[in-house]
Protein backbone atom coordinates (compact mmCIF):
# COMPACT_ATOMS: atom_id res chain seq x y z
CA UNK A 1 32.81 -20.18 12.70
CA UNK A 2 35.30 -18.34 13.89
CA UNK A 3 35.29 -16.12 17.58
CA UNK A 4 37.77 -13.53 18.98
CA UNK A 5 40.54 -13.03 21.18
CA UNK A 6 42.60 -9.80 21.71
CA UNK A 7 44.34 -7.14 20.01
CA UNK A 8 48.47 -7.45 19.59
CA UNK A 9 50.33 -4.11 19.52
CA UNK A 10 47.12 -2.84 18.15
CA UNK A 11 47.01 -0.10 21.11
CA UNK A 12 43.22 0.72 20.34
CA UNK A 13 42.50 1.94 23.83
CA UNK A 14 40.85 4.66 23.89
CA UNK A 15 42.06 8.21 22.97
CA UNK A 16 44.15 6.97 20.28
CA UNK A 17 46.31 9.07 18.33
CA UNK A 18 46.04 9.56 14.62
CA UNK A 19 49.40 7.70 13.90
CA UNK A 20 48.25 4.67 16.20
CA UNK A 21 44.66 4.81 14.64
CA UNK A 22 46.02 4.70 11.27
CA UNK A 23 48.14 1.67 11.66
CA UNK A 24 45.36 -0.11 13.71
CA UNK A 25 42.83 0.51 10.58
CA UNK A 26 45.49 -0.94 8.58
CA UNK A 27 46.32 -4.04 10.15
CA UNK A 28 42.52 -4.23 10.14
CA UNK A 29 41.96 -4.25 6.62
CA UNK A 30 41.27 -8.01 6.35
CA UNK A 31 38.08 -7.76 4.87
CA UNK A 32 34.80 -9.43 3.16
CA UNK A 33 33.45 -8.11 0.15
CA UNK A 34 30.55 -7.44 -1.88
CA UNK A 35 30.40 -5.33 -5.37
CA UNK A 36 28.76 -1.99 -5.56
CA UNK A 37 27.81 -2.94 -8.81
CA UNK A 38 25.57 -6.51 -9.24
CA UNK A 39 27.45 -7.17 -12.47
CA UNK A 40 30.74 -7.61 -10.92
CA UNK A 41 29.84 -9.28 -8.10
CA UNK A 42 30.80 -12.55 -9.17
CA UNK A 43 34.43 -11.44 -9.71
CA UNK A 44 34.76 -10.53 -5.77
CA UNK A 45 34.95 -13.51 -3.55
CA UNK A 46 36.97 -15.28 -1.28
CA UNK A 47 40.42 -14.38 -3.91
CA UNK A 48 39.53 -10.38 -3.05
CA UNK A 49 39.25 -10.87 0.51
CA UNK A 50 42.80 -12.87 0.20
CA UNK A 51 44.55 -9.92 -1.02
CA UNK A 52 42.91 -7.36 1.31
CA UNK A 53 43.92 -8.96 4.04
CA UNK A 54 47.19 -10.11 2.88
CA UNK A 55 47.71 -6.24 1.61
CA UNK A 56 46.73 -5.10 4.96
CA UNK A 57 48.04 -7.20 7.36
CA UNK A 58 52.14 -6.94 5.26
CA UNK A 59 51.47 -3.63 5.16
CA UNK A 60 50.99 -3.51 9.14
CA UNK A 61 53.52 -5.59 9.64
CA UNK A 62 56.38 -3.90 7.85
CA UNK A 63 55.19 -0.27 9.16
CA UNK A 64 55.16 -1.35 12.34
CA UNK A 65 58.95 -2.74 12.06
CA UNK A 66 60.55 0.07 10.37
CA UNK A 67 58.20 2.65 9.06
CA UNK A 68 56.22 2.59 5.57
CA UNK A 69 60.03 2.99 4.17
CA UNK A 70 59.86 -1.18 4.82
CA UNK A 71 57.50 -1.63 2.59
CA UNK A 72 58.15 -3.36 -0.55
CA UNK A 73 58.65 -1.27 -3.66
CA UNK A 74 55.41 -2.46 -5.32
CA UNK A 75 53.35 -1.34 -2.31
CA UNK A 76 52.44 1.47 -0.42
CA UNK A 77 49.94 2.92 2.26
CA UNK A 78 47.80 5.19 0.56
CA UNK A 79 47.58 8.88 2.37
CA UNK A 80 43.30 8.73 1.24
CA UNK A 81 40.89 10.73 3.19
CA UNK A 82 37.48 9.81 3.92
CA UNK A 83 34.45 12.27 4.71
CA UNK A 84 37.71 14.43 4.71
CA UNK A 85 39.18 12.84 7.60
CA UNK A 86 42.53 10.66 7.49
CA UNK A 87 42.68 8.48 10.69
CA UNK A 88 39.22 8.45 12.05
CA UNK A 89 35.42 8.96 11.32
CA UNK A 90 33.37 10.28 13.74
CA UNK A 91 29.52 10.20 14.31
CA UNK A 92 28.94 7.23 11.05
CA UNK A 93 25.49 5.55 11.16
CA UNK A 94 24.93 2.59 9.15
CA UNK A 95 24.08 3.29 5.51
CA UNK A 96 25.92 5.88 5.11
CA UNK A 97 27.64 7.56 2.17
CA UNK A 98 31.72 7.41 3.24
CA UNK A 99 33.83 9.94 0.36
CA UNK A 100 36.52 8.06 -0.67
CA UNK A 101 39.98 10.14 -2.07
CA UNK A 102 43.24 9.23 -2.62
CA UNK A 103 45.86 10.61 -4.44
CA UNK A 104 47.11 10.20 -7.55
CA UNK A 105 49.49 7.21 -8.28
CA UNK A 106 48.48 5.98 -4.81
CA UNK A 107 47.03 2.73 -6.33
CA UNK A 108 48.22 0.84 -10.14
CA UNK A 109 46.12 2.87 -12.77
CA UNK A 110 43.13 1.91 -14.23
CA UNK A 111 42.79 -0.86 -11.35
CA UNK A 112 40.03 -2.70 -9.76
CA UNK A 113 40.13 -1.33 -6.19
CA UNK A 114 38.53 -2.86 -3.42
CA UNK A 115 36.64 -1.06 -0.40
CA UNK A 116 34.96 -3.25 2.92
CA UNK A 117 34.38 -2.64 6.16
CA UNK A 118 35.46 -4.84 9.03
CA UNK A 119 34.85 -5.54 12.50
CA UNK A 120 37.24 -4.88 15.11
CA UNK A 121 37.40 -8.53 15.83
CA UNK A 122 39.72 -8.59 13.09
CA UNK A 123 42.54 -7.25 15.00
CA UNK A 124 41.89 -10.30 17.38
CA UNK A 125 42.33 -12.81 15.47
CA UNK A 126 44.75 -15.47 13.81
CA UNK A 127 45.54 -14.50 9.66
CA UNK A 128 43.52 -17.37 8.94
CA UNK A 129 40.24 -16.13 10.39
CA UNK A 130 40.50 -12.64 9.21
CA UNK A 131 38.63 -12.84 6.34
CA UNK A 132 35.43 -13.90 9.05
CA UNK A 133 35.19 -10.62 10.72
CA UNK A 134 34.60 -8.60 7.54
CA UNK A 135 31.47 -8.11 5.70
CA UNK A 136 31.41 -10.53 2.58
CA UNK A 137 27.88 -9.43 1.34
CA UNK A 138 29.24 -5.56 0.82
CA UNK A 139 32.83 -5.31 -0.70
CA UNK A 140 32.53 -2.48 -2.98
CA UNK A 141 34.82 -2.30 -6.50
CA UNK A 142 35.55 1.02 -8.17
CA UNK A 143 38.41 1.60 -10.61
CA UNK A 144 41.32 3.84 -10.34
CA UNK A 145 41.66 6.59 -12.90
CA UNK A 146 44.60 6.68 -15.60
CA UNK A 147 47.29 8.38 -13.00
CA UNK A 148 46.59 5.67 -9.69
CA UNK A 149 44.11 8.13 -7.70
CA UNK A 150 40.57 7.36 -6.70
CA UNK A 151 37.40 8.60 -5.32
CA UNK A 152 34.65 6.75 -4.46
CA UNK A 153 31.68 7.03 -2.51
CA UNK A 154 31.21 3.41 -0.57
CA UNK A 155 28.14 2.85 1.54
CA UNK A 156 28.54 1.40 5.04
CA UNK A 157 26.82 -1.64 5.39
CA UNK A 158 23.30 -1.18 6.98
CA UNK A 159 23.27 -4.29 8.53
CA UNK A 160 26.56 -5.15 8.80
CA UNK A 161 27.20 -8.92 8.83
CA UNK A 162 30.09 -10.99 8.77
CA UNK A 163 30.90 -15.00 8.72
CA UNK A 164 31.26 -14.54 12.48
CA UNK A 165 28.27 -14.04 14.22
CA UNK A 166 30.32 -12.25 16.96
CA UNK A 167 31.20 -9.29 14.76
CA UNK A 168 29.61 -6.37 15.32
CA UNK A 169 29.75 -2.52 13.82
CA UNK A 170 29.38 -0.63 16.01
CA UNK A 171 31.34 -2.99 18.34
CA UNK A 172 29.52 -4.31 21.24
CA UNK A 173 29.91 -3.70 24.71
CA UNK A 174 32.37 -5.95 25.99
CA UNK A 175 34.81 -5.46 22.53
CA UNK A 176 34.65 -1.51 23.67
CA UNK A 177 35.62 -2.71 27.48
CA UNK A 178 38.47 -4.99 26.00
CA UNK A 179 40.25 -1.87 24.09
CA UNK A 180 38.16 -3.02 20.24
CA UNK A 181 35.83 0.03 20.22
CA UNK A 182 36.06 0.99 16.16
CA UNK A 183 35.08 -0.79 12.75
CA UNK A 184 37.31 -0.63 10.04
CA UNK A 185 37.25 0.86 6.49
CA UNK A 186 40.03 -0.72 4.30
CA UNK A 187 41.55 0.26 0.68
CA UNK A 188 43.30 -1.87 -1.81
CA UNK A 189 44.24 -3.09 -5.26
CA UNK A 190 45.77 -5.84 -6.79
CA UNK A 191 49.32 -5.20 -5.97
CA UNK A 192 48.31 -4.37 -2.10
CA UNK A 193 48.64 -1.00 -1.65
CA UNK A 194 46.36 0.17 1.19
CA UNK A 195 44.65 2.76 2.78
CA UNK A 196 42.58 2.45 5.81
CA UNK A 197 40.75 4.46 8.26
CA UNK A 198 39.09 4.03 11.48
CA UNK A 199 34.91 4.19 12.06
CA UNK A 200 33.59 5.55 14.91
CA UNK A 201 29.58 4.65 15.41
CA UNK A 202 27.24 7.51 16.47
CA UNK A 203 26.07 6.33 20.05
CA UNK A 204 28.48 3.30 19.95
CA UNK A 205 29.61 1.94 23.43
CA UNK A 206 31.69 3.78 25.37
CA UNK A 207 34.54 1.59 27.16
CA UNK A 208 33.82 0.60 30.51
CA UNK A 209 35.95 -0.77 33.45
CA UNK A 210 36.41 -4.52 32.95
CA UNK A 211 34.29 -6.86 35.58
CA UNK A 212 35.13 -10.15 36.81
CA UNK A 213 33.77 -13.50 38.18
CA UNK A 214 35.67 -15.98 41.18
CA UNK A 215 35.11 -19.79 41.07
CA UNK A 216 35.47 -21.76 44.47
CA UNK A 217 36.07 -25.53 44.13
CA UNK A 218 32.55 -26.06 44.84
CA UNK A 219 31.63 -24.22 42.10
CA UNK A 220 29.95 -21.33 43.83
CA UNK A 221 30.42 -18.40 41.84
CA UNK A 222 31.03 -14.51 42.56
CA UNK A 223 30.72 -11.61 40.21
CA UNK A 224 31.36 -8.13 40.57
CA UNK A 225 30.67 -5.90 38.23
CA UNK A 226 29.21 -8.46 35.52
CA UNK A 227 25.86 -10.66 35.65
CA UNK A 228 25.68 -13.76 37.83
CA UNK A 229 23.80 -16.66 35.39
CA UNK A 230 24.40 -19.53 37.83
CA UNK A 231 26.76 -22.40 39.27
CA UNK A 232 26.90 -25.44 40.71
CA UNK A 233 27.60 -24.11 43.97
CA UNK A 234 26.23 -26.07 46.66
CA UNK A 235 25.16 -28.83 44.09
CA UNK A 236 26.92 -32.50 44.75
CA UNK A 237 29.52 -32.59 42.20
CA UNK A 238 31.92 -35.84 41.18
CA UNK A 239 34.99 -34.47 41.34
CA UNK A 240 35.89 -30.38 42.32
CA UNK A 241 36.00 -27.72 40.15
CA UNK A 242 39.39 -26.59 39.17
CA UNK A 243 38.87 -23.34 36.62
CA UNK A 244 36.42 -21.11 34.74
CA UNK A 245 36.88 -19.29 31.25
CA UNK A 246 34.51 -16.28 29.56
CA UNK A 247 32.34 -16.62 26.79
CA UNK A 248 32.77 -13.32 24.57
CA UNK A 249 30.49 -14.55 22.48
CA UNK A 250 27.41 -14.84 24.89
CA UNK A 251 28.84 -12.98 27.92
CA UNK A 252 28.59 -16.26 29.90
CA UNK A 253 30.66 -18.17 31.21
CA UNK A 254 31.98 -22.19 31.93
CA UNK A 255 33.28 -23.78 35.21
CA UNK A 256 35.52 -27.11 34.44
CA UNK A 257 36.12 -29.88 37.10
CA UNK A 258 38.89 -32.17 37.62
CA UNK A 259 37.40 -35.05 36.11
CA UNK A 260 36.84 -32.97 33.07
CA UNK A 261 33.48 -31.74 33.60
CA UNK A 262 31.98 -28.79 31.91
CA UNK A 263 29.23 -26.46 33.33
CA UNK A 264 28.04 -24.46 30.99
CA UNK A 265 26.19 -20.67 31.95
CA UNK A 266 25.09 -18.54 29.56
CA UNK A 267 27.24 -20.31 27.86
CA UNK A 268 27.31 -23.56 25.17
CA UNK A 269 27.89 -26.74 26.09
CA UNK A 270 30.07 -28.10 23.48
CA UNK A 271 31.34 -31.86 25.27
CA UNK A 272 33.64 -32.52 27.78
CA UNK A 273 35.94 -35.54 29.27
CA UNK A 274 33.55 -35.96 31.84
CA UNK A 275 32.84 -39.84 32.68
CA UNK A 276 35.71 -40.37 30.04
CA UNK A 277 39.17 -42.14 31.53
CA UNK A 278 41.85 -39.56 32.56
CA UNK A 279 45.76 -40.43 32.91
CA UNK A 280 45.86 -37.38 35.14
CA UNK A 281 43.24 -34.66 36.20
CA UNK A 282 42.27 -32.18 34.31
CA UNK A 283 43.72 -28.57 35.88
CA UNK A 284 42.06 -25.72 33.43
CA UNK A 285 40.38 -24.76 30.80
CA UNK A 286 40.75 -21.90 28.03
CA UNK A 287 38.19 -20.59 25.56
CA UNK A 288 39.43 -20.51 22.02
CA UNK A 289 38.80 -17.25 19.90
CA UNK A 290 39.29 -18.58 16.23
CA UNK A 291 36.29 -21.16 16.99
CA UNK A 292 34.12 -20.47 19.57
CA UNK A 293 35.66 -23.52 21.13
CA UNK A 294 37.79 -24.70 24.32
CA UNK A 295 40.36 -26.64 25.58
CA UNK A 296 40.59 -28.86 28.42
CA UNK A 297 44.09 -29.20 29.82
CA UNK A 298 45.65 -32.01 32.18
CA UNK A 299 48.17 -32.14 34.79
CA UNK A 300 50.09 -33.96 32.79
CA UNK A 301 49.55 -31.66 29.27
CA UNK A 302 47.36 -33.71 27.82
CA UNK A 303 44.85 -31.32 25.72
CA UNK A 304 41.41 -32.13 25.12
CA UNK A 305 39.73 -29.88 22.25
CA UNK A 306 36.14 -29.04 21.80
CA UNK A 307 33.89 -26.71 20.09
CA UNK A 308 36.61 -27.04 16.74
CA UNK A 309 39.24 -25.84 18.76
CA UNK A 310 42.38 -26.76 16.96
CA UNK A 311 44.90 -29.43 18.30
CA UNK A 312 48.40 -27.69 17.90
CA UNK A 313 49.81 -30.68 20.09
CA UNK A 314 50.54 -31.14 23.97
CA UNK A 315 53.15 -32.31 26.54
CA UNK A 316 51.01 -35.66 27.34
CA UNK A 317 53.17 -38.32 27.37
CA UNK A 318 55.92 -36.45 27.15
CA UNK A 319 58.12 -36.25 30.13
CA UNK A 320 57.89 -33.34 32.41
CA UNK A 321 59.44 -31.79 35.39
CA UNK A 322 56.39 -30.42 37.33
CA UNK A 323 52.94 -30.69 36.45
CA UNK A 324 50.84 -28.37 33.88
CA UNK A 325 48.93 -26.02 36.21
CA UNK A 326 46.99 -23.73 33.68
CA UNK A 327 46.93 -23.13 30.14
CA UNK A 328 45.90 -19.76 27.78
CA UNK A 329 45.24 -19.16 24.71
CA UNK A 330 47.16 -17.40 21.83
CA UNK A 331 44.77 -15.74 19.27
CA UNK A 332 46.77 -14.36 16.68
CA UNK A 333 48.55 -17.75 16.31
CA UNK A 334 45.77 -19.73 16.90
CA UNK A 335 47.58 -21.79 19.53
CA UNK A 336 47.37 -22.03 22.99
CA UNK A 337 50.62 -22.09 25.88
CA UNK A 338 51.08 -24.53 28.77
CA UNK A 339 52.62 -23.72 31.88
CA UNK A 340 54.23 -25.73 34.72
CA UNK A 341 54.13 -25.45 38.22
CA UNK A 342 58.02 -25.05 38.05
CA UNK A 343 57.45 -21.97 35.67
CA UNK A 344 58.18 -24.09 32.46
CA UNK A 345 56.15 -22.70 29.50
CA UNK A 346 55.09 -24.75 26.29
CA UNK A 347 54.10 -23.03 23.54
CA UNK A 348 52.16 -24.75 20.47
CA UNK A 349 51.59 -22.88 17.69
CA UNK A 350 52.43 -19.80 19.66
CA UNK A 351 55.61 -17.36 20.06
CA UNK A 352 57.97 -18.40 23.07
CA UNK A 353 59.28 -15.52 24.94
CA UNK A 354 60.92 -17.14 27.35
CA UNK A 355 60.00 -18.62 30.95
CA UNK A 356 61.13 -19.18 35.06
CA UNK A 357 61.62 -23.11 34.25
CA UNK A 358 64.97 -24.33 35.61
CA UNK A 359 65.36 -20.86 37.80
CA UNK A 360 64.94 -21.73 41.58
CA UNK A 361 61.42 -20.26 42.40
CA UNK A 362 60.29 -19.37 46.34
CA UNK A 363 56.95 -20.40 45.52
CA UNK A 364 55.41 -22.60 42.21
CA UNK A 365 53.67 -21.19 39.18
CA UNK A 366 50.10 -21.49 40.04
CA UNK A 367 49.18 -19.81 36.23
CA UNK A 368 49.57 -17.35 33.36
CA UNK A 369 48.17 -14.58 31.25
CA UNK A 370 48.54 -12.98 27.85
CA UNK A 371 49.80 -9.26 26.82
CA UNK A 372 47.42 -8.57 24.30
CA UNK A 373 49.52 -5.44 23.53
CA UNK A 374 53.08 -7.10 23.29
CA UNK A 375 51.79 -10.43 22.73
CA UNK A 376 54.08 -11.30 25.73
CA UNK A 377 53.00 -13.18 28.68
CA UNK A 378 53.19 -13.26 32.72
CA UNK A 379 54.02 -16.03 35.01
CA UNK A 380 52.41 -15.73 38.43
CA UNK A 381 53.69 -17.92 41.38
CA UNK A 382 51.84 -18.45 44.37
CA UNK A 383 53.11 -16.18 46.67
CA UNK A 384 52.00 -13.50 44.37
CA UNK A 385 55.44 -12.85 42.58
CA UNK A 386 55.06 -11.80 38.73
CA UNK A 387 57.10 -13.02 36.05
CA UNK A 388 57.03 -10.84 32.50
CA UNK A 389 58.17 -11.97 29.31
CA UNK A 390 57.87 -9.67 26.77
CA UNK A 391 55.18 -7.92 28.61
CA UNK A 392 55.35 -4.77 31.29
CA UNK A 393 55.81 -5.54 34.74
CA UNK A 394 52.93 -3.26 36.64
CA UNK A 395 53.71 -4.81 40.04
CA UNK A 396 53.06 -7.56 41.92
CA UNK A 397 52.37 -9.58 45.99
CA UNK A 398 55.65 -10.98 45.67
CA UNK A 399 57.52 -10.73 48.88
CA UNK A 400 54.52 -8.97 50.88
CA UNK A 401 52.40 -10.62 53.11
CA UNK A 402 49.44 -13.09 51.69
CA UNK A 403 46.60 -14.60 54.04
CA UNK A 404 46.41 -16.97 51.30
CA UNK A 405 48.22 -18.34 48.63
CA UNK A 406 47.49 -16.84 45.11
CA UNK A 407 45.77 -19.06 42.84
CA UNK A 408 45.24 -17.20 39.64
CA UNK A 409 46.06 -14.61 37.28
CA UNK A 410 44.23 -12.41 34.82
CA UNK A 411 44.69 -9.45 32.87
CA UNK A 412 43.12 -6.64 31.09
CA UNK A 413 43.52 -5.98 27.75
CA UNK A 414 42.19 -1.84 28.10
CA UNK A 415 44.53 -1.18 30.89
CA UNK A 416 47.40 -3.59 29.79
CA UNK A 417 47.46 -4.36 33.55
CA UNK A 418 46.62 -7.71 35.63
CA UNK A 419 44.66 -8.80 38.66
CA UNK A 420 45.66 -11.63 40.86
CA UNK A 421 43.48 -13.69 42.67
CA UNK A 422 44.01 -15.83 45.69
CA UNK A 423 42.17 -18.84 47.39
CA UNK A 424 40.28 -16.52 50.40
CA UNK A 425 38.98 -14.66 46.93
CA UNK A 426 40.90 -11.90 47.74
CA UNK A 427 41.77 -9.95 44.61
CA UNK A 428 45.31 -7.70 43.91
CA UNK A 429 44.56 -5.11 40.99
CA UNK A 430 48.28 -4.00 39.33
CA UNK A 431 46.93 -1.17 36.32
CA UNK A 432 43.71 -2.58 36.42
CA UNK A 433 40.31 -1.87 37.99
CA UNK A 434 39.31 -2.77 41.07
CA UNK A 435 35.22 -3.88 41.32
CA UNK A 436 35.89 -5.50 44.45
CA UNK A 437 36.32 -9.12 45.73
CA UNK A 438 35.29 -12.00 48.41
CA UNK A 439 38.23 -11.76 50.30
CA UNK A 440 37.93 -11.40 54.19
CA UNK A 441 33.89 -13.03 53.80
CA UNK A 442 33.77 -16.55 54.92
CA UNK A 443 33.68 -18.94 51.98
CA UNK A 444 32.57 -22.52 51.87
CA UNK A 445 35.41 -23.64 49.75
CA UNK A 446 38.42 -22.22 48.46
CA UNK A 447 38.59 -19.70 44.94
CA UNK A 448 40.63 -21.54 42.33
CA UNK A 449 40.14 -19.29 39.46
CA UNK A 450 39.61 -15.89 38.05
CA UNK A 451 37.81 -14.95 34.75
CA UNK A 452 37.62 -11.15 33.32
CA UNK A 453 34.84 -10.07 31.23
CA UNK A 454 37.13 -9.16 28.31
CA UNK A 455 38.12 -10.14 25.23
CA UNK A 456 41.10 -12.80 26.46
């Protein structure tokens, strides 16, 4: 069952312009299918939603590099409108009518085209779990006249439901907050030339500045701006509690202690290494967006997967410089990245951009955080200084005066900025909302970890 993670050069934020709408739709187009006629319904199954998303997702990929002149000769984005409009739909309701028209010799002739509707989840996904996030039960076919044109009618889904139970049209709150706020309408035949337009809900959620929650080693945990469902704060506890990820799913959240322990809140409980024999302490803890799933990571790489979160391999028992400190995921891969306390980054099954390891550092690494624009990541060292890899640099502590050491870093996927987080809970907003934060207020035990209430 597959989850979510966050958009890559998808720039959905909104306002979006027309060109930047268009190319998100596109790159959306992965999607489910269902015939508008009962008689071929048979003929559109898991094959269809194959070459929708394979159609969409080249057809993003080339535009993106060098314009739709990339494109290979046998395809081509289709200039169609729908209810007259090109990029986006405003004001749809489920069940509605959406007038399909595309040109002539826009798609092969006499053709089986394909129409479907996807969540915005699609864009935060790996290829793989594309097809999850569109609606299966309501891929429509229609047939291209003699010269390659079509119009259609196709009827939004009314309810919309996908493989994952996570997708949503209209999107939900916190996909709005994280920069996912429209469905997707997608176009395509046999030869994957696309079309694809944006859907914008009537009374759909409006964006939102992004809340967050502190964990203290004890547990104890703070929110501001997002609901508080609990923590073992001021419970006795085996070992201390080292990290905390977001559920997108359920809006809760975990807390994970050194011996491997998971505390679940709002949240499922899907195992842990708790009771079970470590080499070395566990030091984090990442939610996985293909699977609903986490990862457990140790000091010394090991990775511990639950939930069917996918083993793409790990530095345990490998020799290392400096310990792992924190770990992240990478959802359009699928993988997930270490980091070291000496700035080293390990990627597995995810893009390396480059890292701080081997580079004298003033302070360690204490963690990391993905560019869901750029796909690029940042390096944060304990005295608040920011390292960027193919991601912007929006500012950072470094060199300024701390009352404690940073411990954390987070960012937001609306704002393309970061918050930092240190142990007194004090919190350092660089392009990203303030909601406030427990620094200065006397705390029983130190903040080790920050978690957003976006899609990460």
């Amino acid at each position: 069952m597959t989850r979510f993670g966050r958009t890559r050069r998808a720039a959905l934020a909104i306002p979006a312009t027309a060109a930047s709408v268009l190319l998100i739709a596109t790159l959306a187009a992965p999607l489910n299918a269902s015939a508008a006629v009962t008689a071929r319904r048979s003929s559109i199954g898991s094959a269809a939603m194959g070459r929708i998303v394979r159609g969409a997702r080249s057809a993003m990929s080339r535009r993106s590099q060098a314009g739709s002149g990339a494109l290979a000769s046998h395809q081509s984005i289709v200039s169609c409108t729908f209810n007259g409009q090109a990029d986006l739909v405003p004001n749809v309701t489920a069940g509605e009518n959406i007038s399909v028209v595309c040109p002539s010799a826009g798609f092969l002739p006499n053709e089986q085209v394909l129409i479907g509707e996807a969540s915005p989840l699609l864009l935060a996904v790996d290829v793989a779990n594309a097809q999850n996030e569109v609606d299966g039960g309501n891929i429509q076919a229609f047939t291209s006249d003699s010269q390659g044109g079509l119009t259609a009618s196709f009827i939004l889904p009314s309810p919309f439901s996908a493989a994952d139970p996570a997708a949503k049209c209209p999107p939900t709150q916190i996909q709005a907050n994280s920069g996912l706020n429209n469905c997707l309408l997608a176009v395509t035949d046999s030869n994957l030339n696309v079309a694809a337009v944006a859907l914008q809900y009537s009374g759909q959620p409006v964006p939102q500045p992004a809340g967050y929650w502190e964990g203290a080693s004890d547990g104890g945990i703070f929110s501001f701006g997002e609901p508080f469902y609990g923590s073992v704060g001021g419970m006795p506890l085996t070992k201390p509690v080292v990290g905390m990820a977001f559920d997108p799913d359920t809006g809760g959240y975990w807390e994970v202690a050194s011996d491997g322990g998971i505390f679940s809140f709002n949240a499922p409980f899907l195992g842990s290494m708790g009771g079970k024999p470590l080499d070395k302490p566990i030091v984090g803890m990442a939610f996985d967006p293909n699977s609903g799933g986490y990862w457990e990571v140790a000091s010394d790489g090991g990775i511990f997967s639950f939930g069917g979160a996918g083993f793409f391999g790990s530095e345990g028992g490998q020799p290392i410089d400096k310990p792992i400190v924190a770990m992240i995921a990478e959802p359009f891969t699928g993988g997930y990245y270490e980091v070291a306390s000496d700035g080293g980054i390990f990627a597995f099954n995810a893009p390396f951009f480059g890292s701080v390891g081997g580079t004298p550092l003033v302070k360690p690494v204490v963690g990391m955080a993905l560019d869901s624009n750029t796909g690029g990541y940042w390096e944060v060292a304990s005295d608040g200084g920011i390292f960027s890899f193919n991601a912007p640099f929006q500012g950072s502590e470094g060199g300024k005066p701390l009352t404690k050491p940073i411990v954390g870093i987070a960012d937001d996927s609306l704002t393309e900025g970061y918050w930092e987080v240190a142990s007194d809970g004090g919190i350092f907003a660089f392009n990203a909302p303030f909601a406030g934060s427990e620094g200065g207020k006397p705390l029983a035990k130190p903040i080790v970890g920050i978690a957003p209430a976006l899609i990460e």
